[in-house]
PDB file of N, CA and C in Angstrom:
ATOM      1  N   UNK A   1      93.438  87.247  74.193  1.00  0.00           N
ATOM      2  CA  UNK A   1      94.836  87.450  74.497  1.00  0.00           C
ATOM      3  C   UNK A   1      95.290  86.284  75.381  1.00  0.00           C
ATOM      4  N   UNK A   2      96.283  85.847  74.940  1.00  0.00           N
ATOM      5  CA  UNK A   2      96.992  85.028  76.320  1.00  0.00           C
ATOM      6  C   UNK A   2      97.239  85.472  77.072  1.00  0.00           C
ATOM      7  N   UNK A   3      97.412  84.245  78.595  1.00  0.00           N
ATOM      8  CA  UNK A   3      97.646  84.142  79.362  1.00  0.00           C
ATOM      9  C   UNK A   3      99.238  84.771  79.597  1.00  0.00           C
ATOM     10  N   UNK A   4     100.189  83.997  78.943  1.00  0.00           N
ATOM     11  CA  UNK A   4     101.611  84.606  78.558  1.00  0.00           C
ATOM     12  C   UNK A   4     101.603  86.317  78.247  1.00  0.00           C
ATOM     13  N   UNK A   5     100.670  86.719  77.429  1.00  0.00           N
ATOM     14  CA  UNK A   5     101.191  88.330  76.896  1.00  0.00           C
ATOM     15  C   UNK A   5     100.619  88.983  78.213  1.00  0.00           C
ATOM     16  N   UNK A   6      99.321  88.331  78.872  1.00  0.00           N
ATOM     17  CA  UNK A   6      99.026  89.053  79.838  1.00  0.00           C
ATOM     18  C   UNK A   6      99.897  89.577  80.763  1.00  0.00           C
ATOM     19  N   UNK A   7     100.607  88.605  81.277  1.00  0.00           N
ATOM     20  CA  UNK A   7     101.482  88.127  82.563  1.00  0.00           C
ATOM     21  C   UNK A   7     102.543  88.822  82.026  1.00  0.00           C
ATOM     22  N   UNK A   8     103.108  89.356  80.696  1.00  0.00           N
ATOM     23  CA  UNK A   8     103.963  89.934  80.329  1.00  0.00           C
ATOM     24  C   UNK A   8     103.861  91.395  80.120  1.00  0.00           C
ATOM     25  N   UNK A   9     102.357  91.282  80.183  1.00  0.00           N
ATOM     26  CA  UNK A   9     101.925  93.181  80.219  1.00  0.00           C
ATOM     27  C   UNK A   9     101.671  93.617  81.742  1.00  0.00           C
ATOM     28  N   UNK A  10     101.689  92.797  82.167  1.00  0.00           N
ATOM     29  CA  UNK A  10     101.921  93.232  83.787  1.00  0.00           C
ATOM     30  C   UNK A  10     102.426  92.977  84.282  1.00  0.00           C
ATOM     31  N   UNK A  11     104.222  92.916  84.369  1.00  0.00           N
ATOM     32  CA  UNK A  11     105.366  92.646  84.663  1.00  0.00           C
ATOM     33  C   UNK A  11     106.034  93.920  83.717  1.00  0.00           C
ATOM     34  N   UNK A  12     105.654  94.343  82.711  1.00  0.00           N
ATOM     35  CA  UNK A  12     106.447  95.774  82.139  1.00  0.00           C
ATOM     36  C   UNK A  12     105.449  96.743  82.704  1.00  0.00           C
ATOM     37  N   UNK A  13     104.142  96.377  82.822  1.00  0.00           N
ATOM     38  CA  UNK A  13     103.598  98.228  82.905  1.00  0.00           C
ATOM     39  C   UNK A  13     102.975  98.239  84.690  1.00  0.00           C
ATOM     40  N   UNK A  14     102.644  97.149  85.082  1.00  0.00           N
ATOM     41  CA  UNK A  14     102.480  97.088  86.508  1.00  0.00           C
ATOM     42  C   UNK A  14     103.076  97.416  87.626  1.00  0.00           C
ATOM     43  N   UNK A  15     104.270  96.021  87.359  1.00  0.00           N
ATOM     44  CA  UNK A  15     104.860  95.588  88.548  1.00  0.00           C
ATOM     45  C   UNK A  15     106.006  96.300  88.487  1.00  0.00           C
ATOM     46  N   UNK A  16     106.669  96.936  87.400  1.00  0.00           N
ATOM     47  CA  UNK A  16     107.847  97.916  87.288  1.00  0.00           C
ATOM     48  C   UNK A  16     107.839  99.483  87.648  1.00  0.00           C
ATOM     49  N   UNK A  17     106.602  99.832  87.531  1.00  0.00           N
ATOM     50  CA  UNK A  17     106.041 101.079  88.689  1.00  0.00           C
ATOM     51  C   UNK A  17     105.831 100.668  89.803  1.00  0.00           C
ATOM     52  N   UNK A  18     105.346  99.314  90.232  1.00  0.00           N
ATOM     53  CA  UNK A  18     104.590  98.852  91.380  1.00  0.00           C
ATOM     54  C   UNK A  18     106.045  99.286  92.763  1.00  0.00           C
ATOM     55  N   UNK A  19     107.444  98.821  91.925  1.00  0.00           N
ATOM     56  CA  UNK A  19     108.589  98.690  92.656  1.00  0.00           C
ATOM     57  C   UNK A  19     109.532  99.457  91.803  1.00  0.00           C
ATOM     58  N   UNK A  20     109.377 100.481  91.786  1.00  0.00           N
ATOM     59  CA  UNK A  20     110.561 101.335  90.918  1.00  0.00           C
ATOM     60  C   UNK A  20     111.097 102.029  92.229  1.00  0.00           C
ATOM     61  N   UNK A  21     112.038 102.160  92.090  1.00  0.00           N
ATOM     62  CA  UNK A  21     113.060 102.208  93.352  1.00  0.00           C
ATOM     63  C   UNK A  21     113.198 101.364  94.352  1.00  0.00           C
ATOM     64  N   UNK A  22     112.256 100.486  94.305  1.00  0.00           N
ATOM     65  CA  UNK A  22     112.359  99.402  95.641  1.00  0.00           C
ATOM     66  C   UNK A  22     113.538  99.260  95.991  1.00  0.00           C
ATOM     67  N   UNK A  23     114.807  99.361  95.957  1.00  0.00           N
ATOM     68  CA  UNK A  23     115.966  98.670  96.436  1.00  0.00           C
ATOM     69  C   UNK A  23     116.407  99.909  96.857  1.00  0.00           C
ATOM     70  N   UNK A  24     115.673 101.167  97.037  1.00  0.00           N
ATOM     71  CA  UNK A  24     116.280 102.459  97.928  1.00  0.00           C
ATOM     72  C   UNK A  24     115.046 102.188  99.747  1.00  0.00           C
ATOM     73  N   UNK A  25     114.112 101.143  99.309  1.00  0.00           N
ATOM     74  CA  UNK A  25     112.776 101.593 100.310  1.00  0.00           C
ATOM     75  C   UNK A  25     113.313 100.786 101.588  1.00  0.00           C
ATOM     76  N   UNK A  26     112.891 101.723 102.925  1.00  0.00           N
ATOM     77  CA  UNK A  26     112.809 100.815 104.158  1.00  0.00           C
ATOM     78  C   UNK A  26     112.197  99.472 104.032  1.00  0.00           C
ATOM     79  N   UNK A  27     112.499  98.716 103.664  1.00  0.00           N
ATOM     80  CA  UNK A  27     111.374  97.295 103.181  1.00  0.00           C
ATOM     81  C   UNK A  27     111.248  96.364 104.402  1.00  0.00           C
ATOM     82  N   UNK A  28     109.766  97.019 105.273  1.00  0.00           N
ATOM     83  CA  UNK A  28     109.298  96.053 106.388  1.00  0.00           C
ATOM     84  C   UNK A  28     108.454  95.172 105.823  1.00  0.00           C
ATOM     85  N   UNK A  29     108.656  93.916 106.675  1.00  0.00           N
ATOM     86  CA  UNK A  29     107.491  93.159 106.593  1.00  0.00           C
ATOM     87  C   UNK A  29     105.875  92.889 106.071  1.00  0.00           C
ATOM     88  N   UNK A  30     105.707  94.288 106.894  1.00  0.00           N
ATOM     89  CA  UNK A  30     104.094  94.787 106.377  1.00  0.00           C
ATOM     90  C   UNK A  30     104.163  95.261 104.757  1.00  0.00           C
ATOM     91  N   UNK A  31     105.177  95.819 104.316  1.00  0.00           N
ATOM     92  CA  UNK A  31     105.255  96.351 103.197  1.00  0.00           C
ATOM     93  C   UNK A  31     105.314  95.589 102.188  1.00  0.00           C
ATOM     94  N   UNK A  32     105.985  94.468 102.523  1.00  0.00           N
ATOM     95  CA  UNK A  32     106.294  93.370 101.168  1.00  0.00           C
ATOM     96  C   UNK A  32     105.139  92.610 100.780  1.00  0.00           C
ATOM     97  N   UNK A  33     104.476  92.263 102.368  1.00  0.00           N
ATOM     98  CA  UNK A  33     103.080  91.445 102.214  1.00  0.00           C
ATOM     99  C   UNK A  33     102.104  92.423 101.055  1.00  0.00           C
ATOM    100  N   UNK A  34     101.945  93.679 101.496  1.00  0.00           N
ATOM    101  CA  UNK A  34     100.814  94.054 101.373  1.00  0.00           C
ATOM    102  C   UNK A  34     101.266  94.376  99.711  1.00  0.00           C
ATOM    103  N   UNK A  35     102.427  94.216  99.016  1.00  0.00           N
ATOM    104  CA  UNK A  35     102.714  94.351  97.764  1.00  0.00           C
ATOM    105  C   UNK A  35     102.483  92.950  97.025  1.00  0.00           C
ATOM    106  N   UNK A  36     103.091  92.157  98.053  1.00  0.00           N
ATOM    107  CA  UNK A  36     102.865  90.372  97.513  1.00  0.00           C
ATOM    108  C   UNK A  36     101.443  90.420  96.946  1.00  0.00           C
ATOM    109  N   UNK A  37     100.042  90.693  98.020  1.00  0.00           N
ATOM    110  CA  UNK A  37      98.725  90.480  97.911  1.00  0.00           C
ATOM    111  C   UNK A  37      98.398  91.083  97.254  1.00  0.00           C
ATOM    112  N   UNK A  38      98.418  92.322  96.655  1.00  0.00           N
ATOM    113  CA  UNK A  38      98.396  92.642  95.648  1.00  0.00           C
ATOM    114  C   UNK A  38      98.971  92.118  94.193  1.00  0.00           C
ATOM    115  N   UNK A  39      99.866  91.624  93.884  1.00  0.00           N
ATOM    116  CA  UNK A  39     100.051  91.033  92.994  1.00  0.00           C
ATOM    117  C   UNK A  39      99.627  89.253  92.513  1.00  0.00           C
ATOM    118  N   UNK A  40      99.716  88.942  94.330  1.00  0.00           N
ATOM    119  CA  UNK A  40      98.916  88.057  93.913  1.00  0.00           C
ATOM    120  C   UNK A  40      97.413  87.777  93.557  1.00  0.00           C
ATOM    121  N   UNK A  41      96.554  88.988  93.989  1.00  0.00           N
ATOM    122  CA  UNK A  41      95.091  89.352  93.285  1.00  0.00           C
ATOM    123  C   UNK A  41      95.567  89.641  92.000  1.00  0.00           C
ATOM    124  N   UNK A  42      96.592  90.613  91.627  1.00  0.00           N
ATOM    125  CA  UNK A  42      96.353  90.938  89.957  1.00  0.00           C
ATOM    126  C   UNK A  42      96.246  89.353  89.056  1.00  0.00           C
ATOM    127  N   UNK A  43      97.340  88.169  89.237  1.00  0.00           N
ATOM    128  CA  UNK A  43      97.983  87.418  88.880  1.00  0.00           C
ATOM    129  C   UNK A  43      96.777  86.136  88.564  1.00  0.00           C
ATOM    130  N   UNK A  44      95.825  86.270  89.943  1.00  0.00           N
ATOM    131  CA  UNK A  44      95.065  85.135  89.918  1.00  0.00           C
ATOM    132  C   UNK A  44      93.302  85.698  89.005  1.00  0.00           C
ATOM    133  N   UNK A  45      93.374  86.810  88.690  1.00  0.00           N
ATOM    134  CA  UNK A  45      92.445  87.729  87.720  1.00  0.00           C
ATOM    135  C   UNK A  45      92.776  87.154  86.610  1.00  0.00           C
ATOM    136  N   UNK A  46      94.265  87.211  86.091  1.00  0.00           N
ATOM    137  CA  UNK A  46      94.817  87.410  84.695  1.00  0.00           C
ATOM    138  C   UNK A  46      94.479  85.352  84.659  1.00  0.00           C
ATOM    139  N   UNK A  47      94.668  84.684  85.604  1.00  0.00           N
ATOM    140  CA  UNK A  47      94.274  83.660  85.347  1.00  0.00           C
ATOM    141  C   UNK A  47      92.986  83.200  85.658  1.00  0.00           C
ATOM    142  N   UNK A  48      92.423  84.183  85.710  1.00  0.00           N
ATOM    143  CA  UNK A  48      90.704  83.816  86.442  1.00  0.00           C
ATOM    144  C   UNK A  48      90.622  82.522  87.238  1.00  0.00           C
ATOM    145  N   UNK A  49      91.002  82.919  88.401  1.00  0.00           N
ATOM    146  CA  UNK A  49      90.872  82.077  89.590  1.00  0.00           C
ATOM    147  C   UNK A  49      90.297  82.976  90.444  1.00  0.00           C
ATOM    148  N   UNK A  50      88.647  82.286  90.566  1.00  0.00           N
ATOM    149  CA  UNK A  50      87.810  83.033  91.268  1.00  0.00           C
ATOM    150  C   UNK A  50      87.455  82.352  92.320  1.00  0.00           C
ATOM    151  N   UNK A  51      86.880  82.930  93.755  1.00  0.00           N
ATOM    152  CA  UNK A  51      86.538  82.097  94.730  1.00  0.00           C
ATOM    153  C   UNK A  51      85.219  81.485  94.240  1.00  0.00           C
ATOM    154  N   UNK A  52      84.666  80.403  94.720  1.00  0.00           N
ATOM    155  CA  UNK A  52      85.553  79.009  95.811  1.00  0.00           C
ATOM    156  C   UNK A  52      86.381  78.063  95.202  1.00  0.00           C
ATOM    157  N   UNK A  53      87.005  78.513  93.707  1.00  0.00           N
ATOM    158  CA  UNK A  53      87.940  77.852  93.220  1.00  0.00           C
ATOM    159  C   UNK A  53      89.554  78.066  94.125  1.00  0.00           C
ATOM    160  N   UNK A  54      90.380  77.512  94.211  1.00  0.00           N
ATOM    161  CA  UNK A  54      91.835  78.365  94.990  1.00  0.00           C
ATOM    162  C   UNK A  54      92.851  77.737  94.145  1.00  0.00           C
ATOM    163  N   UNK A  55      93.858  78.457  94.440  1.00  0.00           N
ATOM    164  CA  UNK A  55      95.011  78.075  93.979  1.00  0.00           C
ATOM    165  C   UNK A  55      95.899  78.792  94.701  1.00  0.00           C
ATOM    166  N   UNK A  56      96.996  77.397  95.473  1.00  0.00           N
ATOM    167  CA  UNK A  56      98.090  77.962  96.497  1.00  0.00           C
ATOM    168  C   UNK A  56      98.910  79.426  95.719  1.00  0.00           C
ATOM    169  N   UNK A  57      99.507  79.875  96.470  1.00  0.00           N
ATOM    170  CA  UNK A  57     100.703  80.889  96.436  1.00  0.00           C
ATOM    171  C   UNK A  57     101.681  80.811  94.965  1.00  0.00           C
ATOM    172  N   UNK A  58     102.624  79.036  95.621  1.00  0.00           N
ATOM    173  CA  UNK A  58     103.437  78.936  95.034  1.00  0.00           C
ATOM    174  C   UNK A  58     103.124  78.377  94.042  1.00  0.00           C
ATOM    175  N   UNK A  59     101.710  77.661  93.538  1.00  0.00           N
ATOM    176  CA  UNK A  59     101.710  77.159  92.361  1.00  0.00           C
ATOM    177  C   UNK A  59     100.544  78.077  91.200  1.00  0.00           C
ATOM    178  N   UNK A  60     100.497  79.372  91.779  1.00  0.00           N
ATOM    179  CA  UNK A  60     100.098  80.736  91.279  1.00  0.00           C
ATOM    180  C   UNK A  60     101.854  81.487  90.408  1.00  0.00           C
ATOM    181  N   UNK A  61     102.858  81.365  91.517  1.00  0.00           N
ATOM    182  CA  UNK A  61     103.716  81.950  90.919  1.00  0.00           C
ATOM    183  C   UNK A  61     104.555  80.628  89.821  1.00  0.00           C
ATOM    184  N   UNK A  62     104.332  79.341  90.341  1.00  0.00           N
ATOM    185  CA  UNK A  62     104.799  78.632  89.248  1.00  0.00           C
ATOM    186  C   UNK A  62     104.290  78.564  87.512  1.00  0.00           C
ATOM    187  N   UNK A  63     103.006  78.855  88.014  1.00  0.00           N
ATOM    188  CA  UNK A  63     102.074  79.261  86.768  1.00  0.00           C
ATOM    189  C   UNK A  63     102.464  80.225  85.603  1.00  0.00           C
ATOM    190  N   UNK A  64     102.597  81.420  86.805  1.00  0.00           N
ATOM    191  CA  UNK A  64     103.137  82.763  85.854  1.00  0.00           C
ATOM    192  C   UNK A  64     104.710  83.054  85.761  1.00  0.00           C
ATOM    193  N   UNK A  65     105.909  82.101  86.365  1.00  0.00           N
ATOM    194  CA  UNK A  65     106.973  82.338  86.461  1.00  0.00           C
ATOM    195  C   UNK A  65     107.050  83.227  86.586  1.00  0.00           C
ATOM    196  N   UNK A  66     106.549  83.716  88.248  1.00  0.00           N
ATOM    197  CA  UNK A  66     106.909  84.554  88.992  1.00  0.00           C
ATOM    198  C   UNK A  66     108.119  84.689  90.177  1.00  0.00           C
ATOM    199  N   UNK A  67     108.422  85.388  90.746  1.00  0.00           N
ATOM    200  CA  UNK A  67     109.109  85.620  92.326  1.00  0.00           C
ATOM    201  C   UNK A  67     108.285  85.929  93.065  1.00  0.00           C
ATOM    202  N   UNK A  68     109.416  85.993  94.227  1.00  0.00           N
ATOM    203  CA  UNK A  68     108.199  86.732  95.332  1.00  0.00           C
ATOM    204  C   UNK A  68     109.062  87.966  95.269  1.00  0.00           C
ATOM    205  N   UNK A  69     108.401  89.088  95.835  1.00  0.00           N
ATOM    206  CA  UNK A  69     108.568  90.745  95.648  1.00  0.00           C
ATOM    207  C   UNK A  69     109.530  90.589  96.640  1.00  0.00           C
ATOM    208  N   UNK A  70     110.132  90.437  97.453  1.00  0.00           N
ATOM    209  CA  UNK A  70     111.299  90.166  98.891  1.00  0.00           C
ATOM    210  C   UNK A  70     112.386  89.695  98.005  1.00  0.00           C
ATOM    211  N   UNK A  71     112.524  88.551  96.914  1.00  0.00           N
ATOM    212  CA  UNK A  71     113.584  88.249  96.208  1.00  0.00           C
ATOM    213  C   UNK A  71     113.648  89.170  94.880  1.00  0.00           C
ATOM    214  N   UNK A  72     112.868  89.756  94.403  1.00  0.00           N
ATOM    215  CA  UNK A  72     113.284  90.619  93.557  1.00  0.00           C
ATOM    216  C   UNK A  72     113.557  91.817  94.086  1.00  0.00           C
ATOM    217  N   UNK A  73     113.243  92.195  94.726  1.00  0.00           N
ATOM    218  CA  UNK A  73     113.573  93.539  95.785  1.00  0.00           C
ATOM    219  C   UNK A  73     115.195  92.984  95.725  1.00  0.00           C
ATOM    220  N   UNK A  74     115.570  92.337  96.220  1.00  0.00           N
ATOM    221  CA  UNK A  74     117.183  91.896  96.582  1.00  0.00           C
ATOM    222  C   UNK A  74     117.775  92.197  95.489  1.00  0.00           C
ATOM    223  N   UNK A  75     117.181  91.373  94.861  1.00  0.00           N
ATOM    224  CA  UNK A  75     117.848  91.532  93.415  1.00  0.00           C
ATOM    225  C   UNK A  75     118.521  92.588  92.529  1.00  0.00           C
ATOM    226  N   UNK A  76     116.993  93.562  93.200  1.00  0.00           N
ATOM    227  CA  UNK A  76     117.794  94.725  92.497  1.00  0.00           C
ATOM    228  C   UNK A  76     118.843  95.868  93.599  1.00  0.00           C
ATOM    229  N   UNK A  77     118.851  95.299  94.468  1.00  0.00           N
ATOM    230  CA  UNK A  77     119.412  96.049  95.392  1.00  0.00           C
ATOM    231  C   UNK A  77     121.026  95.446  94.994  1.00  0.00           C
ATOM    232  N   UNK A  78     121.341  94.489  94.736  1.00  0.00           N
ATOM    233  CA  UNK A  78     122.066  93.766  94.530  1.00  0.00           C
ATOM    234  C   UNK A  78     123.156  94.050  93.187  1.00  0.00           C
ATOM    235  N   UNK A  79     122.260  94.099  91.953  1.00  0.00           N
ATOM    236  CA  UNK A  79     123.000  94.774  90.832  1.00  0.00           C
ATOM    237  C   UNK A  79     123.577  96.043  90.983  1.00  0.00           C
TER     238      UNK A  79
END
């Protein structure tokens, strides 16, 4: 399977439960991180990036044309 269908099967069946209602939630600090790190473990699996290999943050989410969970949170608070 690709990389693409992956990243696309976990963005409909993951990350859309992961934050379903998010734009009703108290959204602290601690909360966003600990959702970020989590997705960023799912993200760097689906690309098998294993330690002592690394790959920064932002060129993890450039990879998967991702956000960060703080701007999509807005987002939907927003619509």
């Amino acid at each position: 399977m690709s990389t693409n269908t992956k990243v696309r099967i976990f963005n409909t069946n993951v990350k859309t439960v992961l934050l379903y209602e998010a734009e009703t939630w108290r959204t602290t600090e601690a909360i966003t991180q600990k959702i970020q790190v989590f997705i960023n473990s799912c993200l760097r699996k689906i690309l098998q990036v294993r330690w002592p290999d690394t790959i920064s943050n932002k060129a993890l989410w450039e990879r998967t044309n991702q956000i960060l969970v703080e701007e999509e949170i807005w987002k939907k608070r927003w619509k």
